[in-house]
C-alpha atoms as a PDB file:
ATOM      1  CA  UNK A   1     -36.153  24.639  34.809  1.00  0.00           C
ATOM      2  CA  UNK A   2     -35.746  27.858  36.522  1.00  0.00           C
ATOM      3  CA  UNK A   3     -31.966  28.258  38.866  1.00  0.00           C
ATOM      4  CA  UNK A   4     -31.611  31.106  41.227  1.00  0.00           C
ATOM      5  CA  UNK A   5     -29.141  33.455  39.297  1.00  0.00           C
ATOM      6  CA  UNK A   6     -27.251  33.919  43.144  1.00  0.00           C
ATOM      7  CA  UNK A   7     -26.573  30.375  43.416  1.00  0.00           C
ATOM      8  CA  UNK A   8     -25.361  29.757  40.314  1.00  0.00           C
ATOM      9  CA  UNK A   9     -22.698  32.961  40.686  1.00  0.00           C
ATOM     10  CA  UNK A  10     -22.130  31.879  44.275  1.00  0.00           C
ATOM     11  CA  UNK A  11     -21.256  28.187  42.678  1.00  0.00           C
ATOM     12  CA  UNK A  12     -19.204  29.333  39.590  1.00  0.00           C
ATOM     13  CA  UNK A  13     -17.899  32.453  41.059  1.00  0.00           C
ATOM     14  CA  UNK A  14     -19.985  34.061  37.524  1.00  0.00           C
ATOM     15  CA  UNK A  15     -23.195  34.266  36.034  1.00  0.00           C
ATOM     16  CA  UNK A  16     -22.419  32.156  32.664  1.00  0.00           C
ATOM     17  CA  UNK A  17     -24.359  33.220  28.877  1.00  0.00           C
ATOM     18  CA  UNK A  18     -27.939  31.923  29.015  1.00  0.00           C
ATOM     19  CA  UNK A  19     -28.333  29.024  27.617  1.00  0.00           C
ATOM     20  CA  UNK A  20     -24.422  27.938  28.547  1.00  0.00           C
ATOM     21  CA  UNK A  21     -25.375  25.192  31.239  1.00  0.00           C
ATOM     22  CA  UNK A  22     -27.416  22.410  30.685  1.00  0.00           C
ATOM     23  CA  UNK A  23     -29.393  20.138  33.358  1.00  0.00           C
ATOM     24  CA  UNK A  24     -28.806  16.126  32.676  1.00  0.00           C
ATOM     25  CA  UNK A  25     -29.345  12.660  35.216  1.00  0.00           C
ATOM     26  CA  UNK A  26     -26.849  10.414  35.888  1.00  0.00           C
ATOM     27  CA  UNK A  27     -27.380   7.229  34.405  1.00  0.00           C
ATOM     28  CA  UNK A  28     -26.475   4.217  35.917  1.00  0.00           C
ATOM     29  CA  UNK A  29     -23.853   3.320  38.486  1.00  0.00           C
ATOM     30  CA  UNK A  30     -20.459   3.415  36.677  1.00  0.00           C
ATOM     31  CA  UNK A  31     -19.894   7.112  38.582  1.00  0.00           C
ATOM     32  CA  UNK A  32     -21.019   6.069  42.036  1.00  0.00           C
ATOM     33  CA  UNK A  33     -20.979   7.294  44.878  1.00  0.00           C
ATOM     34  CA  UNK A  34     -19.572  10.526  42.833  1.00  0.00           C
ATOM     35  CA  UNK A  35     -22.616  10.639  40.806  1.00  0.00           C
ATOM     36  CA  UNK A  36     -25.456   8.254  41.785  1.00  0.00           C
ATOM     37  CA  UNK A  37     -27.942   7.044  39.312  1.00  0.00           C
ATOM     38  CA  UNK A  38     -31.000   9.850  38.934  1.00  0.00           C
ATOM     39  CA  UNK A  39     -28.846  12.744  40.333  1.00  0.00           C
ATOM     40  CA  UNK A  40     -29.161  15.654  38.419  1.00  0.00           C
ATOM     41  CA  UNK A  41     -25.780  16.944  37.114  1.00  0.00           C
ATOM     42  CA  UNK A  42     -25.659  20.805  35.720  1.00  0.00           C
ATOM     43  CA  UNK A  43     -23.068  20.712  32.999  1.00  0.00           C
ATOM     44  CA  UNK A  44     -20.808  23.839  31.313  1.00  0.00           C
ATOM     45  CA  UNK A  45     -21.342  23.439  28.021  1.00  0.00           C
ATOM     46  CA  UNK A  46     -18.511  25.886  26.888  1.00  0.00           C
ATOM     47  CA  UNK A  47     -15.669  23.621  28.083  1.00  0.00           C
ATOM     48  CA  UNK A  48     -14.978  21.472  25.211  1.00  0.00           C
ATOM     49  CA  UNK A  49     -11.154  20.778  25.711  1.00  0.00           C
ATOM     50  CA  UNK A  50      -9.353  18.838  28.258  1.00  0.00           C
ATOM     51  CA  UNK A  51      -8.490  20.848  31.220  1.00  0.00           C
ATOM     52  CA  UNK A  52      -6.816  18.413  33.571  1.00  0.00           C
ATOM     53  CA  UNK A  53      -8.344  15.650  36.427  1.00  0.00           C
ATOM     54  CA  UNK A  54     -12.327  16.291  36.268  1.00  0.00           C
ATOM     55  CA  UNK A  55     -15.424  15.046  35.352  1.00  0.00           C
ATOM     56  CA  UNK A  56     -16.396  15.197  32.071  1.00  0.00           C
ATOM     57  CA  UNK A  57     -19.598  14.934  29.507  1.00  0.00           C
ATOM     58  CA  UNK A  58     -18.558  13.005  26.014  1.00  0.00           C
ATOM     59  CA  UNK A  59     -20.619  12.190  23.629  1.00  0.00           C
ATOM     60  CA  UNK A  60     -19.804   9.182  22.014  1.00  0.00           C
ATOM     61  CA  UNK A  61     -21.618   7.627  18.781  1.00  0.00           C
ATOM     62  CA  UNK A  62     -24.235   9.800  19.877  1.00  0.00           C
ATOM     63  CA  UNK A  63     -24.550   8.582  23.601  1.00  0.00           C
ATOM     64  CA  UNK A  64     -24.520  11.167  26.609  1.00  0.00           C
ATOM     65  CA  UNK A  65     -21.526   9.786  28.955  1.00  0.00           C
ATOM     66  CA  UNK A  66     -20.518  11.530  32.906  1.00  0.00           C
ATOM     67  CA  UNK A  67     -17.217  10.096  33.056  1.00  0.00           C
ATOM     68  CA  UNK A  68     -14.128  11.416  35.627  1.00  0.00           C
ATOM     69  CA  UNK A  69     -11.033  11.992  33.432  1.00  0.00           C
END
């Protein structure tokens, strides 16, 4: 899927590595009204440490998880 390189800067505040963040649905209603099942969430792939209160992406046993930490 193709993102406007302005709207990703003007949402990040930088113009991340290609490749960096990834496109994935929400899944069931665990995350509601947050995240509601089938929205599209566009994840940072180069956080992979805690960094205080957010939402996260774990995978656990090899299942995709949106969860708010």
């Amino acid at each position: 899927m193709d993102y406007a390189e302005w709207d990703i800067r003007q949402r990040l505040g930088f113009l991340p590595q290609l490749g960096r963040l990834k496109l994935i649905p929400g899944r069931g209603p665990s995350m509601a009204p947050v995240i509601n099942n089938g929205d599209v969430v566009m994840v940072d792939t180069a956080v992979d440490y805690f960094d205080g209160d957010a939402i996260y992406v774990i995978n656990i046993g090899g299942e995709t998880r949106i969860k708010g930490l």
